[in-house]
Protein backbone atom coordinates (compact mmCIF):
# COMPACT_ATOMS: atom_id res chain seq x y z
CA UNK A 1 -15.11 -36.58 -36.01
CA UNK A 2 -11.97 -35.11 -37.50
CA UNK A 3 -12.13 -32.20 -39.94
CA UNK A 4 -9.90 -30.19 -41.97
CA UNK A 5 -10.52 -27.95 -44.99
CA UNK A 6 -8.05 -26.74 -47.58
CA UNK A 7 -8.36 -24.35 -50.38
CA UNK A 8 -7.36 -24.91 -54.50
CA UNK A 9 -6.88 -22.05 -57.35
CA UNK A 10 -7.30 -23.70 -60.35
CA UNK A 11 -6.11 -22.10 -63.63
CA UNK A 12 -8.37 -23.14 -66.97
CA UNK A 13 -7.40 -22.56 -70.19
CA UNK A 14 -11.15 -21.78 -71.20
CA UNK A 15 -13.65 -24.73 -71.86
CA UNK A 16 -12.12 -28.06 -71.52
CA UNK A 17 -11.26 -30.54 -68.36
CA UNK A 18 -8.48 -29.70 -66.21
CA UNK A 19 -7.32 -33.17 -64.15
CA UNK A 20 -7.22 -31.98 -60.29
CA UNK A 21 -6.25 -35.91 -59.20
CA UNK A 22 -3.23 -35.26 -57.70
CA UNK A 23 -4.10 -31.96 -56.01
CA UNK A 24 -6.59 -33.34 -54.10
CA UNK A 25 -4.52 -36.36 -53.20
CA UNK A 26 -1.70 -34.24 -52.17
CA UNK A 27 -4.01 -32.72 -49.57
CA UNK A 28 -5.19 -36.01 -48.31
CA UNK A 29 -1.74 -37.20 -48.36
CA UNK A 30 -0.68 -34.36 -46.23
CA UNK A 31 -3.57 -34.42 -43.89
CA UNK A 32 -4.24 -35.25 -40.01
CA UNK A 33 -7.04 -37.49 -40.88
CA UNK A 34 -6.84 -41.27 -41.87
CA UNK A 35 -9.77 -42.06 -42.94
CA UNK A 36 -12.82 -40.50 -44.55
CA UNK A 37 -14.27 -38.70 -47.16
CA UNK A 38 -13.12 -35.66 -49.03
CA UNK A 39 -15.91 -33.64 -50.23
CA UNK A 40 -14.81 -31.36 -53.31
CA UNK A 41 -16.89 -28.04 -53.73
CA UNK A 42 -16.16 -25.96 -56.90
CA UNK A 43 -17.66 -22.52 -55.78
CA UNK A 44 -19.17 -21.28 -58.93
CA UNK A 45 -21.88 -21.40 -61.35
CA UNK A 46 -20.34 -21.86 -64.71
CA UNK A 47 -17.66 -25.33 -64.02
CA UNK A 48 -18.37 -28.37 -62.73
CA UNK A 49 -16.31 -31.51 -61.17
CA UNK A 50 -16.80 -35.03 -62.46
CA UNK A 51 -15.03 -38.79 -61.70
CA UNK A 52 -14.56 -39.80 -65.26
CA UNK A 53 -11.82 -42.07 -67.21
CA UNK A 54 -8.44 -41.00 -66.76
CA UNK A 55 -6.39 -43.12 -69.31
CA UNK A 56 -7.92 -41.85 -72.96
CA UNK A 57 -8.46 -38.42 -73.32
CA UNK A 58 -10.74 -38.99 -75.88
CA UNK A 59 -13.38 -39.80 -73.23
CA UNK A 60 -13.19 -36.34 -72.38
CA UNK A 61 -13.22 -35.19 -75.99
CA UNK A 62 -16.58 -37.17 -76.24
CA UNK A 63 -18.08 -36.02 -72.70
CA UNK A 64 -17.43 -32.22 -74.32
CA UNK A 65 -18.54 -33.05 -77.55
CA UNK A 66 -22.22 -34.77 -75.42
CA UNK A 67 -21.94 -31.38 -73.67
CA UNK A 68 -22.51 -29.17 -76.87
CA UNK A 69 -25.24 -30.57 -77.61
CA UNK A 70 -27.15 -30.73 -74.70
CA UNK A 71 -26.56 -27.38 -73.80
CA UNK A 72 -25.56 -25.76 -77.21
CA UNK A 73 -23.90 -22.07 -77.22
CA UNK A 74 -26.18 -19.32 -78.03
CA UNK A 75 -29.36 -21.12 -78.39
CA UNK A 76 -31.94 -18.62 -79.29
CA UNK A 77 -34.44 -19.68 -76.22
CA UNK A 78 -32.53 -18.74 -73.76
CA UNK A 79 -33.23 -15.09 -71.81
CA UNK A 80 -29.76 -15.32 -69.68
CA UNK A 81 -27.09 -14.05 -71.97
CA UNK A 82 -25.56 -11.25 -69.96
CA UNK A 83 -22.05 -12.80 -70.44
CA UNK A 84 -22.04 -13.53 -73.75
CA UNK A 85 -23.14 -16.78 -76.20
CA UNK A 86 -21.18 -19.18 -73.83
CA UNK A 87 -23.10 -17.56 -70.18
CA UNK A 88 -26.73 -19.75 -70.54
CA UNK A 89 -24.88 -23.13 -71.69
CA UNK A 90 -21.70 -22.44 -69.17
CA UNK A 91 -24.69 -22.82 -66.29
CA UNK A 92 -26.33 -25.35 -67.76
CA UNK A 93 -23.57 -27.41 -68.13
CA UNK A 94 -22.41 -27.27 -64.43
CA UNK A 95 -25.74 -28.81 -63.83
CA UNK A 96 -24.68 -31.94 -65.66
CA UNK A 97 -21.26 -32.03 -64.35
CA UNK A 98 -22.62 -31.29 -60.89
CA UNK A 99 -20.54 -28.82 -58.35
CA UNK A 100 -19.22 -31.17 -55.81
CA UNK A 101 -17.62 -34.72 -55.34
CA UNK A 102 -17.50 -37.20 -52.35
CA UNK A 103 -13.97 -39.64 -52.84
CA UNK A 104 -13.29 -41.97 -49.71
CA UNK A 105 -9.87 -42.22 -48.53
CA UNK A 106 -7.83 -44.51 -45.97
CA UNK A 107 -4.07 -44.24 -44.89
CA UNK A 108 -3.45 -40.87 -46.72
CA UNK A 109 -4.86 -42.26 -50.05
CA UNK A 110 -7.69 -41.47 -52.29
CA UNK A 111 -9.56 -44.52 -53.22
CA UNK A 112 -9.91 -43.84 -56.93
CA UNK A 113 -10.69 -46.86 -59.36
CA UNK A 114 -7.70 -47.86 -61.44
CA UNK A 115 -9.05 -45.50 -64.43
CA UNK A 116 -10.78 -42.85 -62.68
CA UNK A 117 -9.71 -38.60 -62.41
CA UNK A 118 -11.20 -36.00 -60.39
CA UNK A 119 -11.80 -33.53 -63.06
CA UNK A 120 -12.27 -29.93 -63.00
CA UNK A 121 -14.79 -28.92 -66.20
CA UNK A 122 -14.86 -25.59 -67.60
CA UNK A 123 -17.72 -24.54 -69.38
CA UNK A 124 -17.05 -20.81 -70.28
CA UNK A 125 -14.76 -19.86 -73.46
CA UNK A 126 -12.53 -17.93 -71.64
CA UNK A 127 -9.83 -18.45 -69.00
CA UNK A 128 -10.83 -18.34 -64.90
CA UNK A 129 -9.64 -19.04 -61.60
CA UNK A 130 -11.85 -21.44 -59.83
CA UNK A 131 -11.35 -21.89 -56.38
CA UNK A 132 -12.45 -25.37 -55.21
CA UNK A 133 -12.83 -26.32 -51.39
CA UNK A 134 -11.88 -29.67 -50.24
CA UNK A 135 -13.00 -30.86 -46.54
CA UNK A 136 -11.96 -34.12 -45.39
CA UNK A 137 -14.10 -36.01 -42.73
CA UNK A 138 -13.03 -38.47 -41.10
């Protein structure tokens, strides 16, 4: 098996989804491997990576506005606040979204749906540079 593993910085611009689509396809494009899988890994605690529609942002409007109220700023019952109103939810949050993605891929391509974005979801208020880890296996 064929392996290869590349690095991303990601700038946010605080809480919000950040399309990384064509980043990660730029690394397939430019890999050794064919065929496979890319696994995405966003290594922290308070993002998260989804698949969701990438035609209407207003899906992503939506998923944040679901987002707020599952896991509501500042809620009084919760203990973990060292970062601020935003720390408990930001967590909780990357929980829904999840931390990592598995895309197939074939001749240097992700295999995407028509209407589907890899999506980089931050969850705290403020600005950060995520670093995500793609491996492909193939």
């Amino acid at each position: 098996m064929a392996t290869e593993q590349h690095r991303l910085t990601i700038a946010t611009r605080g809480r919000g989804a950040t399309e990384i689509s064509r980043e990660v396809a730029a690394i397939v494009a430019s890999a050794a491997v064919d065929t496979g899988i890319a696994h995405i890994f966003v290594r922290h605690t308070s993002c998260g990576l989804a698949i969701t529609e990438n035609a209407d942002p207003s899906v992503r409007g939506d998923l944040e506005t679901l987002m707020r109220r599952w896991a509501p700023d500042g809620d009084p019952g919760y203990r973990h606040d060292l970062e601020g109103e935003d720390d408990m939810a930001a967590h909780a949050r990357s929980l829904l979204t999840g931390v990592s993605l598995s895309v197939p891929f074939a001749g240097g391509h992700l295999l995407l749906g028509t209407w589907q974005g890899i999506y980089l979801f931050e969850h705290r208020t403020q600005r950060h540079q995520r670093e995500i880890v793609v491996t492909l296996l193939g």
